[in-house]
C-alpha atoms as a PDB file:
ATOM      1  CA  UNK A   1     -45.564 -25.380  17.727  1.00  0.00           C
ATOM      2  CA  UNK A   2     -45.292 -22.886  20.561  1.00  0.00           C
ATOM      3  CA  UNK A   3     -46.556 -19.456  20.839  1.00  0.00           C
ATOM      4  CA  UNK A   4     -43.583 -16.293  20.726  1.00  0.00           C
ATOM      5  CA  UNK A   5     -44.580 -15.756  24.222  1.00  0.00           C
ATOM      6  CA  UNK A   6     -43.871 -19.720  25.427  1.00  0.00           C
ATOM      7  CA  UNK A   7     -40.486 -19.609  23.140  1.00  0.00           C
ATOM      8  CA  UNK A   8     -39.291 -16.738  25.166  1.00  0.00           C
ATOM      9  CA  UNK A   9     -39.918 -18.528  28.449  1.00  0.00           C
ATOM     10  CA  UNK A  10     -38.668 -21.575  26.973  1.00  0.00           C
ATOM     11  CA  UNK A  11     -35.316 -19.505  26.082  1.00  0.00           C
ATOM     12  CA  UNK A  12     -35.247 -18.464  28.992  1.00  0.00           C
ATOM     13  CA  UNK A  13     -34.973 -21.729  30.839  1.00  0.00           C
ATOM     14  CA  UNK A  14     -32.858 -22.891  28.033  1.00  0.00           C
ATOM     15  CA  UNK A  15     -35.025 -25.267  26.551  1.00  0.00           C
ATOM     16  CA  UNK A  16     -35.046 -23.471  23.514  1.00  0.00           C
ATOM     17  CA  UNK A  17     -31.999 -22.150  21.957  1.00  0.00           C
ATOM     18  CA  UNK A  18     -32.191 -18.472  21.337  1.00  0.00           C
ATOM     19  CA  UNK A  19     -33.185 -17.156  17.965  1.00  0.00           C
ATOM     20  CA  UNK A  20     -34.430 -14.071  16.236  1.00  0.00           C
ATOM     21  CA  UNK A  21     -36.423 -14.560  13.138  1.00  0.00           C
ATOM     22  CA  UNK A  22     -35.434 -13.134  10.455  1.00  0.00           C
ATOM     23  CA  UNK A  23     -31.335 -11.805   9.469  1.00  0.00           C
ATOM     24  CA  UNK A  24     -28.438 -11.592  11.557  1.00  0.00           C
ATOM     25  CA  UNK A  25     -29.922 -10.018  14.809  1.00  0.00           C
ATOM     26  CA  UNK A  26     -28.083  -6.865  16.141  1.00  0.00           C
ATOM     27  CA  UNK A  27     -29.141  -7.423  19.606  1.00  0.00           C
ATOM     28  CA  UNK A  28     -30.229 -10.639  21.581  1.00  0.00           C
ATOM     29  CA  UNK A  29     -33.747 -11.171  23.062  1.00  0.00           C
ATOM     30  CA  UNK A  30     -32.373 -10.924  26.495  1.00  0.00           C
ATOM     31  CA  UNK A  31     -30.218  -7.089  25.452  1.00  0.00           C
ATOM     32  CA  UNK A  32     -33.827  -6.351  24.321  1.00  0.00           C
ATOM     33  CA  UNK A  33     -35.267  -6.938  27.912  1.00  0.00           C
ATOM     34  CA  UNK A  34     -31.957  -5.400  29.450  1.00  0.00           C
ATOM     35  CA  UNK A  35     -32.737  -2.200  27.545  1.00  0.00           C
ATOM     36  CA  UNK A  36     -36.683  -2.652  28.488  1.00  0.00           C
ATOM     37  CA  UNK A  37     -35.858  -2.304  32.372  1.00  0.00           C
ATOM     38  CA  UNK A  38     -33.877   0.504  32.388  1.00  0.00           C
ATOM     39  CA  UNK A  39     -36.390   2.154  30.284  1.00  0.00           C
ATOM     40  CA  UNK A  40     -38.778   1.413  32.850  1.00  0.00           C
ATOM     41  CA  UNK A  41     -36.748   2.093  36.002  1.00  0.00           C
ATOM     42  CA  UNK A  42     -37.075   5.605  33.937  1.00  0.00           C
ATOM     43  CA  UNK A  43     -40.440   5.921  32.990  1.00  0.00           C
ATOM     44  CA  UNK A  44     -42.356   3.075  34.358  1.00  0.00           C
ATOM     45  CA  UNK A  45     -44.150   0.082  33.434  1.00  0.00           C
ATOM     46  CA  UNK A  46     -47.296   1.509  32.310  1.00  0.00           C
ATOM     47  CA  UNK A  47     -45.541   4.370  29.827  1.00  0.00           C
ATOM     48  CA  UNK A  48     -43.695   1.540  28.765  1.00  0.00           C
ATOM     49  CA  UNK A  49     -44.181   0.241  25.281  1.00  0.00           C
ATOM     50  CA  UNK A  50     -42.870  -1.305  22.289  1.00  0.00           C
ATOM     51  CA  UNK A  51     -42.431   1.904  20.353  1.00  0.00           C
ATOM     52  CA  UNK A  52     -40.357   3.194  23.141  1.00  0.00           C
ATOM     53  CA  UNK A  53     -38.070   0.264  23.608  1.00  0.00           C
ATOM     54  CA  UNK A  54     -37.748   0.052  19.614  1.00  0.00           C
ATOM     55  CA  UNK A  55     -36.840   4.139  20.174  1.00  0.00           C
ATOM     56  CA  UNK A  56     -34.208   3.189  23.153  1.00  0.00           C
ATOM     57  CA  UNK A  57     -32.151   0.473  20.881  1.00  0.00           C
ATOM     58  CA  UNK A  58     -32.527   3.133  17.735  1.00  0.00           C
ATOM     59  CA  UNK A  59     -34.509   0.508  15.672  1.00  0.00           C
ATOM     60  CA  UNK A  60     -38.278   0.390  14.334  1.00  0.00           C
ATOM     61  CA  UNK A  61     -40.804  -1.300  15.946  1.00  0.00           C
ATOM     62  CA  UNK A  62     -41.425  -3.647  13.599  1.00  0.00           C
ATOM     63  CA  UNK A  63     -37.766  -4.638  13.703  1.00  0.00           C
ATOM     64  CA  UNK A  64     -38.555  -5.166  17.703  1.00  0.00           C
ATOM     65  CA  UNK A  65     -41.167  -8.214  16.551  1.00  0.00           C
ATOM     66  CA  UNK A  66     -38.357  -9.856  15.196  1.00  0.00           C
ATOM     67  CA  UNK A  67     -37.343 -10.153  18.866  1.00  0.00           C
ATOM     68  CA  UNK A  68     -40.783 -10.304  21.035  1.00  0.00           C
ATOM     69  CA  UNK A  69     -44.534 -10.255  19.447  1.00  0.00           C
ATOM     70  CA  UNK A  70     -45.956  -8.397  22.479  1.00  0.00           C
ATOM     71  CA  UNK A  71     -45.377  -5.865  25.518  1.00  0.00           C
ATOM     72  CA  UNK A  72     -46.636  -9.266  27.826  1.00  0.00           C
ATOM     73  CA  UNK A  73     -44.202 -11.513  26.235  1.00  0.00           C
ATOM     74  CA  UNK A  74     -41.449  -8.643  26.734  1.00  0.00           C
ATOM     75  CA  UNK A  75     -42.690  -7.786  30.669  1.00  0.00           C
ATOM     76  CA  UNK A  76     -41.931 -11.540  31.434  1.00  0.00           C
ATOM     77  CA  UNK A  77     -38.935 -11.337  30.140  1.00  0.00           C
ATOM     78  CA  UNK A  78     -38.006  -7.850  32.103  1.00  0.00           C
ATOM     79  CA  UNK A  79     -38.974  -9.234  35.126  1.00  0.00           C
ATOM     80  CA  UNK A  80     -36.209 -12.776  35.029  1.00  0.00           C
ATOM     81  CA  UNK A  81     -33.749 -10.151  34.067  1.00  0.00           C
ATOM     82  CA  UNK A  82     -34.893  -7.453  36.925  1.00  0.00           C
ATOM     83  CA  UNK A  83     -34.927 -10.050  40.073  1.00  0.00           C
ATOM     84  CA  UNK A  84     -32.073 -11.491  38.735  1.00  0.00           C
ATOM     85  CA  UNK A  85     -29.334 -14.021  40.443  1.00  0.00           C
ATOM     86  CA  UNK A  86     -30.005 -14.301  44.215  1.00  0.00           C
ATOM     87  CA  UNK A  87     -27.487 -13.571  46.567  1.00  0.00           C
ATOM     88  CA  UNK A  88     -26.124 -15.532  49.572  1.00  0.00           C
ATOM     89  CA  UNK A  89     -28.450 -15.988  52.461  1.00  0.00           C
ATOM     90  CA  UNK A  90     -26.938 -15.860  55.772  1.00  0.00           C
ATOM     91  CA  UNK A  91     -28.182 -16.106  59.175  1.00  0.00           C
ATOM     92  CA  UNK A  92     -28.118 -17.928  62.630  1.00  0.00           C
ATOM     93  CA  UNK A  93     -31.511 -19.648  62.394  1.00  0.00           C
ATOM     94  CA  UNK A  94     -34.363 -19.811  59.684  1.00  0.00           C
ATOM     95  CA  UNK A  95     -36.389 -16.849  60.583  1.00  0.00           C
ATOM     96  CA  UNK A  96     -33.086 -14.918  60.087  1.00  0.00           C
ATOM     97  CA  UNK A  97     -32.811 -16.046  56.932  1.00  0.00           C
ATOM     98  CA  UNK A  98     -36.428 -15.564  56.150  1.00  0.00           C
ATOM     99  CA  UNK A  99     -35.525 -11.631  57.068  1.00  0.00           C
ATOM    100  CA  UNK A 100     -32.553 -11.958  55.410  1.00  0.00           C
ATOM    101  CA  UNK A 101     -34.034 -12.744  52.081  1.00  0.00           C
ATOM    102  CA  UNK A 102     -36.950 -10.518  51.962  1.00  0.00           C
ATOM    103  CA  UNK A 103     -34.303  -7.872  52.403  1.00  0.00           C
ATOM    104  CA  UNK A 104     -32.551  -8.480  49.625  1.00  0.00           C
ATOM    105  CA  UNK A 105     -35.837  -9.358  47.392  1.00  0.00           C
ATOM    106  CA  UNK A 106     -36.957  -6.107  48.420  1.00  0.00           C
ATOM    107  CA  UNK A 107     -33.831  -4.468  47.414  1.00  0.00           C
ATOM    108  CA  UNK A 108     -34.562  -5.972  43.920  1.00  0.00           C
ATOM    109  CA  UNK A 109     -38.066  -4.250  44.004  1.00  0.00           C
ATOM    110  CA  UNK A 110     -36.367  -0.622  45.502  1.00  0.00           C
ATOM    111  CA  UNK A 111     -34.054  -1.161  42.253  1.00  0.00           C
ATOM    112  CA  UNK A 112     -36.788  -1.530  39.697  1.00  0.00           C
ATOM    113  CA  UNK A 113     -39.932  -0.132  41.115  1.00  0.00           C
ATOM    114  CA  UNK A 114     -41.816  -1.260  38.278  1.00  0.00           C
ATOM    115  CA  UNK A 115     -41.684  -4.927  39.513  1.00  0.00           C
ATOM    116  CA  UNK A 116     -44.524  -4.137  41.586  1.00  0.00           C
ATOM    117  CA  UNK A 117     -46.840  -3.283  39.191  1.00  0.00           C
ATOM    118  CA  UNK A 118     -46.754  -6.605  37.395  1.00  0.00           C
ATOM    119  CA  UNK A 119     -49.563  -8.430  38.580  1.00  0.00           C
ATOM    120  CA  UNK A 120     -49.404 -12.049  39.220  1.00  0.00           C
ATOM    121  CA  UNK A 121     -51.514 -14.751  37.810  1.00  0.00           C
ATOM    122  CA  UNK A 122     -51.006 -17.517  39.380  1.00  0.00           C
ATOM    123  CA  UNK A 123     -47.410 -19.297  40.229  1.00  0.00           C
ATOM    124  CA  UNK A 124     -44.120 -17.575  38.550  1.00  0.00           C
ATOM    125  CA  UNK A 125     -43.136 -18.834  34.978  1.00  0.00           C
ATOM    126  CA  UNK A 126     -39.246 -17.618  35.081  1.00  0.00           C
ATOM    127  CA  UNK A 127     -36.140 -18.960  36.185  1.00  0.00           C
ATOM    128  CA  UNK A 128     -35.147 -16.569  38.226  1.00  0.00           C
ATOM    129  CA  UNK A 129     -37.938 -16.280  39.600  1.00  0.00           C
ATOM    130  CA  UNK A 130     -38.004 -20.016  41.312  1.00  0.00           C
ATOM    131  CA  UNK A 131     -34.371 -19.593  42.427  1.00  0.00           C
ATOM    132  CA  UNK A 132     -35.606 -16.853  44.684  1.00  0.00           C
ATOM    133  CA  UNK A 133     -38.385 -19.539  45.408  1.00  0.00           C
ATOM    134  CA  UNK A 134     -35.545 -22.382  46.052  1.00  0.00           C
ATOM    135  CA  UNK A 135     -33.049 -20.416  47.826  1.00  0.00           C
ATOM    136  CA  UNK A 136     -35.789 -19.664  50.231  1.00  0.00           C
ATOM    137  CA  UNK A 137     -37.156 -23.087  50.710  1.00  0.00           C
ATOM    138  CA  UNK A 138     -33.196 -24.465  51.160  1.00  0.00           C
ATOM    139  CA  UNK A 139     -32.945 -21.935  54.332  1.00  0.00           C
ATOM    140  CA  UNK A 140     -35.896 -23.424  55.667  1.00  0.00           C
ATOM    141  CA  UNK A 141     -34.923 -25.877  58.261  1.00  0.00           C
ATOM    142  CA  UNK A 142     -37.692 -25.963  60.215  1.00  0.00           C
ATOM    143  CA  UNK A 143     -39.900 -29.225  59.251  1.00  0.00           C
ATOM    144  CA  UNK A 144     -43.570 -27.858  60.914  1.00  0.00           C
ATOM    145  CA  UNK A 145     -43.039 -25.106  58.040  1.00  0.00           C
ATOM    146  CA  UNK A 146     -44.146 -25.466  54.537  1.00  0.00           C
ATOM    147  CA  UNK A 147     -41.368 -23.734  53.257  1.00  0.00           C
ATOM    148  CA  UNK A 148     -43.337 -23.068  50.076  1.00  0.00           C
ATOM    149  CA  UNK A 149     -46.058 -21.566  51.099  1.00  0.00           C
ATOM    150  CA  UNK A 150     -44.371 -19.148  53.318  1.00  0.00           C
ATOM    151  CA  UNK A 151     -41.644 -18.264  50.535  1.00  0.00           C
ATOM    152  CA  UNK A 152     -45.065 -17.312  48.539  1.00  0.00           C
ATOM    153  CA  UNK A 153     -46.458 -15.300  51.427  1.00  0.00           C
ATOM    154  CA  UNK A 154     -42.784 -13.773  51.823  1.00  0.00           C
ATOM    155  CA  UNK A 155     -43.198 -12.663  48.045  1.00  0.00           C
ATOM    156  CA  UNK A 156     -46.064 -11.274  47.973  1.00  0.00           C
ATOM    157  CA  UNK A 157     -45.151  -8.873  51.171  1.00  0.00           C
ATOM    158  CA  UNK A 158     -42.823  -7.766  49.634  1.00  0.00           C
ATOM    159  CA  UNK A 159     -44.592  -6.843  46.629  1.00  0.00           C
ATOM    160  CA  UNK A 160     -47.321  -5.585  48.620  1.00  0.00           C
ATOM    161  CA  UNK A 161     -45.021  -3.079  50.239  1.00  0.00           C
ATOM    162  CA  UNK A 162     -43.135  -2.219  47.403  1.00  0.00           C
ATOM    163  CA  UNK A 163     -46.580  -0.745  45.807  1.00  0.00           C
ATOM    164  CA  UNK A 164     -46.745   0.822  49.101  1.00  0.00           C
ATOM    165  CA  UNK A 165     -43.784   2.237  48.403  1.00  0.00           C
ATOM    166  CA  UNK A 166     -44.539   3.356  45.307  1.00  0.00           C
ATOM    167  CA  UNK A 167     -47.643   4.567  45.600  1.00  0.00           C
ATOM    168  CA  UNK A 168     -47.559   5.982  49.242  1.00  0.00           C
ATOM    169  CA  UNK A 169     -48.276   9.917  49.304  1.00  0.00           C
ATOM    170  CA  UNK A 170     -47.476  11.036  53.159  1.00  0.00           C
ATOM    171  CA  UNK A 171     -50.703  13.742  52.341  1.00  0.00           C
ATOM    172  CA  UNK A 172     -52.525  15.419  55.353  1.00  0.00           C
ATOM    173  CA  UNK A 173     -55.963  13.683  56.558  1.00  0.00           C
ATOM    174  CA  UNK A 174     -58.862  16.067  56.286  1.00  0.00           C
ATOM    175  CA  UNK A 175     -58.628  18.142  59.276  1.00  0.00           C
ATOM    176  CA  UNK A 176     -62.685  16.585  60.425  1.00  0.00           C
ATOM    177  CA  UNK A 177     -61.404  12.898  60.049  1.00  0.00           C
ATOM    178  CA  UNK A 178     -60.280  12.240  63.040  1.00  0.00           C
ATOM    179  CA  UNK A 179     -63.203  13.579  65.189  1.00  0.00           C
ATOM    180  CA  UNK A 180     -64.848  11.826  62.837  1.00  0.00           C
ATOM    181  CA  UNK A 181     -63.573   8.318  63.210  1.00  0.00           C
ATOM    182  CA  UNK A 182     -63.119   8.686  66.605  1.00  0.00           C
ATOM    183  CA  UNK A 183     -67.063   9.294  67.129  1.00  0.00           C
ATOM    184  CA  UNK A 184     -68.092   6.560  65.321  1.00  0.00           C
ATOM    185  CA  UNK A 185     -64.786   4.130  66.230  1.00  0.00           C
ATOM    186  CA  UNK A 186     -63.453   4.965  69.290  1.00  0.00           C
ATOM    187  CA  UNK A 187     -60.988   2.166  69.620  1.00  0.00           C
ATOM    188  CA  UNK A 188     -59.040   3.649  66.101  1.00  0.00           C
ATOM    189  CA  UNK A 189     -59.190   7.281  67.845  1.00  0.00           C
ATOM    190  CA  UNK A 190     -55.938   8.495  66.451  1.00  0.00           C
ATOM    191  CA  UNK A 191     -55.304   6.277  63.813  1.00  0.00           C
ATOM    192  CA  UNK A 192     -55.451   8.529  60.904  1.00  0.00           C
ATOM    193  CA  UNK A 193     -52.321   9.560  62.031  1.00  0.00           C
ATOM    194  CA  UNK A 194     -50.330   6.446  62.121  1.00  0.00           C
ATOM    195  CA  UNK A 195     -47.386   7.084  59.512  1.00  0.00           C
ATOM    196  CA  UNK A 196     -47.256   4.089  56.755  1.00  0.00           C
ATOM    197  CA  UNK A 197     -44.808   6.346  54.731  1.00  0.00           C
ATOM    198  CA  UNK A 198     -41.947   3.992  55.676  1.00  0.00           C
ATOM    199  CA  UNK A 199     -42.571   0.883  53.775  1.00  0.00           C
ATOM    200  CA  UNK A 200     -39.730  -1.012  55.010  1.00  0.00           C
ATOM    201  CA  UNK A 201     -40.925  -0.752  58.652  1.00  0.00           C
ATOM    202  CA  UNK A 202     -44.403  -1.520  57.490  1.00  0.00           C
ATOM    203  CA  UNK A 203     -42.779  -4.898  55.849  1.00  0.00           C
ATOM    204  CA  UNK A 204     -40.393  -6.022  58.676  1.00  0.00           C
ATOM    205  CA  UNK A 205     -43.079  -5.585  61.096  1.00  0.00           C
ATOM    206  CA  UNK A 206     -45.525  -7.730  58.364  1.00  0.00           C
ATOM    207  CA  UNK A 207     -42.377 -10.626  58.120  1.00  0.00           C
ATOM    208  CA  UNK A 208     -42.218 -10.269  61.961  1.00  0.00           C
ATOM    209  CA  UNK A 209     -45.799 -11.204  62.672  1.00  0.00           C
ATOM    210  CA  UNK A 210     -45.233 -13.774  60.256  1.00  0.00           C
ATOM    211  CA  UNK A 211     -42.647 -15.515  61.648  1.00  0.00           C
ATOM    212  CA  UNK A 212     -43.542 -15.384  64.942  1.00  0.00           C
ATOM    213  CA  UNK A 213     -46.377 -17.738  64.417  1.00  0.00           C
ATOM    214  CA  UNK A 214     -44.392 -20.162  62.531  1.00  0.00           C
ATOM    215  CA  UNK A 215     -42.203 -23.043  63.799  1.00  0.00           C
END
């Protein structure tokens, strides 16, 4: 027997066929996650609930079990569905590529914002989620790199600065801070004023240091 939340994964990978307990299901589990995401482009991840999503597809939530048992079981579903298929990866050598893909990954995250505020556990469980991996490993031709491990790094720098993102606010330091830090750390004299605002710059200039200690 599995749990609802392994039979959704196990849908997903199409190990399971899809099914909905119960009668004739109006929607399918994966119209169910569709509808999730744009309810939390909207609102977010954490406003996000079962209720809401129930609300969205004009049903109860107790018809919504009849599709997923929990918000967790849902959220893994949301995210296969937000990263999606991954495009084409072009470029003239494998650190283009590398650039090239973290681009459009953090497209994906721009897209859905939410993404970033699922916290990982350990390795990804969806589908989607390893062709990202894959297609990222196959652009690798460099054999000194493990092509793994850096298309893990390259993931999680992208979700680092897509919470950045996210969460940035651009406010004013206190006007004493920077005497302040510059009495007590004169090499960072100044550096309350270094603008992190623009996450993308923050991020190629992460994948650049990256890269150029690869290979």
């Amino acid at each position: 027997m599995h749990s609802q939340g392994d039979r959704a994964l196990r849908q997903l990978w199409g190990i399971d066929p899809p099914t909905v307990r119960g009668p004739k299901a109006r929607w399918s589990p994966l119209e169910v996650a569709d509808a999730a995401v744009m309810l939390a482009d909207e609102i977010g991840l954490e406003a996000l609930s079962l209720a809401r999503v129930a609300a969205r597809l004009e049903m109860t939530t107790t018809a919504l079990y009849r599709y997923v048992d929990d918000k967790a079981t849902l959220i893994e579903l949301m995210v296969d569905r937000a990263v999606g298929d991954v495009p084409a990866i072009h470029g003239t050598d494998w650190r283009d590529r590398c650039r090239r893909w973290v681009e459009l990954l953090a497209a994906r995250y721009g897209r859905h914002p939410w993404l970033s505020e699922v916290s990982p556990t350990g390795m990804p469980t969806q589908p989607h989620a390893y062709a990202w991996i894959d297609a990222l490993v196959g652009a690798i031709d460099e054999e000194s790199v493990d092509a793994l491990r850096l298309a893990m790094l390259l993931d999680g720098l992208v979700r680092t600065y897509a919470t950045l993102e996210r969460t940035v606010q651009g406010a004013p330091s206190p006007s004493w801070l920077g005497g302040a830090i510059a009495e007590r750390f004169p090499r960072l004299a100044g550096a309350e004023r270094q603008d992190v605002t623009d996450a993308g710059v923050e991020l190629r200039f992460a994948v650049d240091a990256v890269l150029r200690g690869l290979g």
